[in-house]
N, C-alpha and C. Protein backbone atom coordinates (compact mmCIF):
# COMPACT_ATOMS: atom_id res chain seq x y z
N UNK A 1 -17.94 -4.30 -6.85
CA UNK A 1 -17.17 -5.54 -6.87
C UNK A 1 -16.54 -5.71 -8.24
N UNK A 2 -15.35 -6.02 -8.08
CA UNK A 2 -14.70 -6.08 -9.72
C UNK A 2 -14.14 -7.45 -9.51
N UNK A 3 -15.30 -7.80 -11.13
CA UNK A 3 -15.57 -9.05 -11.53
C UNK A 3 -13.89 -9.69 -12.52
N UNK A 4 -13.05 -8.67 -12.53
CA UNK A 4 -11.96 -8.41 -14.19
C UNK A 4 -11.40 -9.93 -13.52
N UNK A 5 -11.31 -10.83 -14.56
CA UNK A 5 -10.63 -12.63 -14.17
C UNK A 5 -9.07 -12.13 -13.43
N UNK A 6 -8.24 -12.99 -12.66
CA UNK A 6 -7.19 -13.19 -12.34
C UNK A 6 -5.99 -13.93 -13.42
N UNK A 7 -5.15 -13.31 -13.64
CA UNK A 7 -3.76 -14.01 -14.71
C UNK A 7 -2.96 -14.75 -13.47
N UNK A 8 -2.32 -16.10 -13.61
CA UNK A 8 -0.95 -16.29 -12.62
C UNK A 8 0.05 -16.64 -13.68
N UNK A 9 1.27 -15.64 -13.18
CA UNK A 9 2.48 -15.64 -14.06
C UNK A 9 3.55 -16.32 -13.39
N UNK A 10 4.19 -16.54 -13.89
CA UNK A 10 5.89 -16.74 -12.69
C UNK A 10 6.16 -15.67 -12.24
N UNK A 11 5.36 -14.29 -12.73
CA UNK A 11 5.98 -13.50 -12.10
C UNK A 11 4.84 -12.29 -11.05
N UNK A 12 3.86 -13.45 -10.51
CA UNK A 12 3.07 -12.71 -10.18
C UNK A 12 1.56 -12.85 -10.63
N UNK A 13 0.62 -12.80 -9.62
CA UNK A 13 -0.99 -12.97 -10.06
C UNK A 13 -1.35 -11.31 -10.29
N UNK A 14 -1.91 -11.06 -11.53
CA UNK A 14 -2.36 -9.37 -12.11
C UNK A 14 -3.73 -9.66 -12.70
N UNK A 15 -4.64 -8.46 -12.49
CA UNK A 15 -5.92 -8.35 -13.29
C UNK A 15 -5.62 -8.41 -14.53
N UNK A 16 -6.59 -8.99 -15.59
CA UNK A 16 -6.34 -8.75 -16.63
C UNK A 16 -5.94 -8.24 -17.08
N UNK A 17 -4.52 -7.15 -18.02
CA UNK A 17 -5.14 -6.52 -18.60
C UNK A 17 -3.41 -5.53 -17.61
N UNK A 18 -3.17 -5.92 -16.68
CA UNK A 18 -2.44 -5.47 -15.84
C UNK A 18 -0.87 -6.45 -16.25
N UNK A 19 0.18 -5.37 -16.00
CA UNK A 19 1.23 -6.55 -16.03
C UNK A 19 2.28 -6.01 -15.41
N UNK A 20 2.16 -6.32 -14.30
CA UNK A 20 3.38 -6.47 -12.97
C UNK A 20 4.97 -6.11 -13.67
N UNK A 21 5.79 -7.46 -14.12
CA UNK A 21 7.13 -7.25 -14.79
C UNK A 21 6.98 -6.58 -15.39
N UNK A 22 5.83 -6.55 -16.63
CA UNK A 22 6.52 -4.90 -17.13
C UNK A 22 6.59 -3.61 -16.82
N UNK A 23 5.57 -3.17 -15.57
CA UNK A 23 5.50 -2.35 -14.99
C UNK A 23 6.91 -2.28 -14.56
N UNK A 24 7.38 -3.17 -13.66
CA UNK A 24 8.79 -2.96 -12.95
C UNK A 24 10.26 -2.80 -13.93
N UNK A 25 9.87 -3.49 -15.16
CA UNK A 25 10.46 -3.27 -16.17
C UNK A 25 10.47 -1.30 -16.49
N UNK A 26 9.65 -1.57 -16.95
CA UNK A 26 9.57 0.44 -17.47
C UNK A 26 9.86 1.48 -16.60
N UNK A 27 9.70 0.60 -14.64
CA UNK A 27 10.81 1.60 -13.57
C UNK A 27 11.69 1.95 -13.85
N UNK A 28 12.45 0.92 -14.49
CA UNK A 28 13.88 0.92 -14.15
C UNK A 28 14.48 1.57 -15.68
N UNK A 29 13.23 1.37 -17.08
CA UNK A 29 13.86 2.61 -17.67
C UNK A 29 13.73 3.79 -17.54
N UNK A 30 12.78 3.87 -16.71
CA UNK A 30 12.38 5.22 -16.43
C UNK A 30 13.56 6.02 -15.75
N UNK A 31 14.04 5.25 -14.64
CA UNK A 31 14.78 5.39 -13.94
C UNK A 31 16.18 5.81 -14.47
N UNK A 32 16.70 4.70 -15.47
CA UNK A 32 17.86 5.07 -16.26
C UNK A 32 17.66 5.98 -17.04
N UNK A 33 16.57 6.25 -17.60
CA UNK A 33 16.21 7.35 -19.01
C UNK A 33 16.63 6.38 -20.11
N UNK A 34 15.56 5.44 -20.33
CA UNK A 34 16.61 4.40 -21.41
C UNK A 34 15.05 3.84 -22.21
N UNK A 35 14.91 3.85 -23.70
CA UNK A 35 13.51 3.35 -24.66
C UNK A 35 13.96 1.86 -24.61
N UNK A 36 12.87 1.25 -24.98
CA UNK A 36 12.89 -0.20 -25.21
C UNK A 36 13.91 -0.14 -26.41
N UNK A 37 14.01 0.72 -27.07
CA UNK A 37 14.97 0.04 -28.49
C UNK A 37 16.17 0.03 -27.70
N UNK A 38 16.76 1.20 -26.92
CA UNK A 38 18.13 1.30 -26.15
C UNK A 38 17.93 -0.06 -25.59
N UNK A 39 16.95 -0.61 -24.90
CA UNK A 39 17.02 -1.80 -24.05
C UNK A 39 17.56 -3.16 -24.71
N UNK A 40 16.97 -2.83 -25.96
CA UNK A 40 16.95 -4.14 -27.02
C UNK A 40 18.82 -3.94 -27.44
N UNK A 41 19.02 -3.05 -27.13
CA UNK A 41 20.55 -3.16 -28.10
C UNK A 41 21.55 -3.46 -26.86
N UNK A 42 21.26 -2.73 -26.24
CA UNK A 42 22.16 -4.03 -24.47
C UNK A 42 21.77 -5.13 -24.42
N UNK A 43 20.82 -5.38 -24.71
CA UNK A 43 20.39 -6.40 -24.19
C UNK A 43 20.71 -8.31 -25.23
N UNK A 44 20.88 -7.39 -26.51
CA UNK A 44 20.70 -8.06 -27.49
C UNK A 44 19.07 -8.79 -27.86
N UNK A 45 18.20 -8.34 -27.52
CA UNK A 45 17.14 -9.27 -27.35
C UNK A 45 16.47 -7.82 -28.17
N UNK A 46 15.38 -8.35 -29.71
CA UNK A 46 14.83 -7.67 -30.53
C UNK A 46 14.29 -6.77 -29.80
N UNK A 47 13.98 -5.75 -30.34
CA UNK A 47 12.77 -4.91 -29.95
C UNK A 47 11.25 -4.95 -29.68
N UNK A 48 11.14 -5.70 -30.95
CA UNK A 48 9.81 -6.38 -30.86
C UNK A 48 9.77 -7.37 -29.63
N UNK A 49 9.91 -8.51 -29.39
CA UNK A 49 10.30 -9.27 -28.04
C UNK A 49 9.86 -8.08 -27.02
N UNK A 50 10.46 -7.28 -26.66
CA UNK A 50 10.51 -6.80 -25.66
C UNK A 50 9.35 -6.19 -25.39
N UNK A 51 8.57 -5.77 -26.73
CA UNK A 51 7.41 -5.32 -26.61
C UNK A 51 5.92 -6.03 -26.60
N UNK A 52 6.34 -7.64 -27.11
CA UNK A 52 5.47 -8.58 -26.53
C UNK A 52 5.38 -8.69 -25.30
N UNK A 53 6.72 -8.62 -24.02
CA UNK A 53 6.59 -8.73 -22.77
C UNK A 53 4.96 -7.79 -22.27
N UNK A 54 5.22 -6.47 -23.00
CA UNK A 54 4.75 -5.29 -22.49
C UNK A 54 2.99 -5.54 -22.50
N UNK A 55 2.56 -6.68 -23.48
CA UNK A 55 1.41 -6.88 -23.51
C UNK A 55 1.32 -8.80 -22.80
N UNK A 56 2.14 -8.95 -22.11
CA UNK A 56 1.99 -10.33 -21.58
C UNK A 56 2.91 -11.20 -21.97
N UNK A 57 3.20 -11.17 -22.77
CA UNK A 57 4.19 -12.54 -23.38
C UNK A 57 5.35 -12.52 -22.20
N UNK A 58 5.59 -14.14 -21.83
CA UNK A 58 6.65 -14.17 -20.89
C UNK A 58 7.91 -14.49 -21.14
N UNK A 59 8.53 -13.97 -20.73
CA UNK A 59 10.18 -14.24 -21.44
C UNK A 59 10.39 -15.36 -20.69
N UNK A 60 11.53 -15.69 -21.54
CA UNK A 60 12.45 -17.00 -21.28
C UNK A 60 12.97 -16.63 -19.99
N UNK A 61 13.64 -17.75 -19.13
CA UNK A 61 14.96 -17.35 -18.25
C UNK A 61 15.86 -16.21 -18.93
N UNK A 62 16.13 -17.19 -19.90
CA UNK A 62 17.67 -16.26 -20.43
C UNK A 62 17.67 -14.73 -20.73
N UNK A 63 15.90 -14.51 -21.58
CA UNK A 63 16.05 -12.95 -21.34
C UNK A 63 15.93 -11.90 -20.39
N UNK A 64 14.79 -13.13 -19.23
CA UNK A 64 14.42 -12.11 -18.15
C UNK A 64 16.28 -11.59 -17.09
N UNK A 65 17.17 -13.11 -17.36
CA UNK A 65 18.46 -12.53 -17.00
C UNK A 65 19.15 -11.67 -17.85
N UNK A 66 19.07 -11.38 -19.01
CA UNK A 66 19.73 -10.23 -19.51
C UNK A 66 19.28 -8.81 -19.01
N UNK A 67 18.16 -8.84 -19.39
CA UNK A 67 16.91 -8.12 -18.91
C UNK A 67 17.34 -7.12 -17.20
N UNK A 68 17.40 -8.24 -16.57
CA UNK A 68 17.74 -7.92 -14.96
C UNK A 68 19.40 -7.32 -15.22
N UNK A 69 20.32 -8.04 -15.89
CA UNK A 69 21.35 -7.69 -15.82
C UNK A 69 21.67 -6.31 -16.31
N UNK A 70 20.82 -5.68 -17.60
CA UNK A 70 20.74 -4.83 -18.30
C UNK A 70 20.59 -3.39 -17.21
N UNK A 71 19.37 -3.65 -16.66
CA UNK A 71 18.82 -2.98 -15.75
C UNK A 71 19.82 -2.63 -14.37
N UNK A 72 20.06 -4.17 -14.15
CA UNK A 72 21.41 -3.80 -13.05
C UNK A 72 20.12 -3.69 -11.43
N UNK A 73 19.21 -5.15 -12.02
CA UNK A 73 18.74 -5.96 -10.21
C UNK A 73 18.82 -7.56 -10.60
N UNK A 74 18.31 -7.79 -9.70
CA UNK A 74 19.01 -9.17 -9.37
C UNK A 74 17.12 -9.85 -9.78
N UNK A 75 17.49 -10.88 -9.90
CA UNK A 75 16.20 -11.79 -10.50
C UNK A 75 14.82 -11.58 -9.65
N UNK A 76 15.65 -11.54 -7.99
CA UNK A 76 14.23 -11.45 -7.41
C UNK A 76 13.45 -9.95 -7.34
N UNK A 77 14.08 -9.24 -8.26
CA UNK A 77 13.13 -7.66 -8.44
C UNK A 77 12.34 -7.93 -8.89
N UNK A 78 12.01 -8.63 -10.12
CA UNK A 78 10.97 -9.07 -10.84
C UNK A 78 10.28 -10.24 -9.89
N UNK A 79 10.16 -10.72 -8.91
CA UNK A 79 9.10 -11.46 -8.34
C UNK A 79 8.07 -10.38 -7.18
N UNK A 80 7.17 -11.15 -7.19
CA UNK A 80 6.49 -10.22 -6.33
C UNK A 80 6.79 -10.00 -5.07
């Protein structure tokens, strides 16, 4: 039985420790062949930022829409 607590995000309930958007996030660089710094310079949004997402921190609207736009999906990719 795994005891690990439950997180609820806007973008999704994840085990601790687990993080959904950024997972779906790092698809889609994966996908393009593109580093968080490439991400940060489309995107205009620091590098660092982007790498708080990667450990939980939740972005604003405004970046998760750059973010989506960058990527090239639409807002509801990032919901569960």
């Amino acid at each position: 039985m795994n005891l690990t607590p439950l997180k609820t995000t806007k973008f999704g309930t994840t085990q601790e420790g687990d993080n959904m958007l950024w997972d779906k996030i790092q698809k889609r660089l994966d996908e393009y062949n593109l580093t968080v710094y490439k991400l940060s310079k489309i995107t205009g949004i620091r590098d660092q930022t982007l790498r708080n997402y990667k450990t939980g921190t939740e972005p604003s609207f405004k970046n998760i829409c750059k973010i989506a736009d960058a990527l090239n999906v639409n807002l509801d990719y990032f919901r569960d």
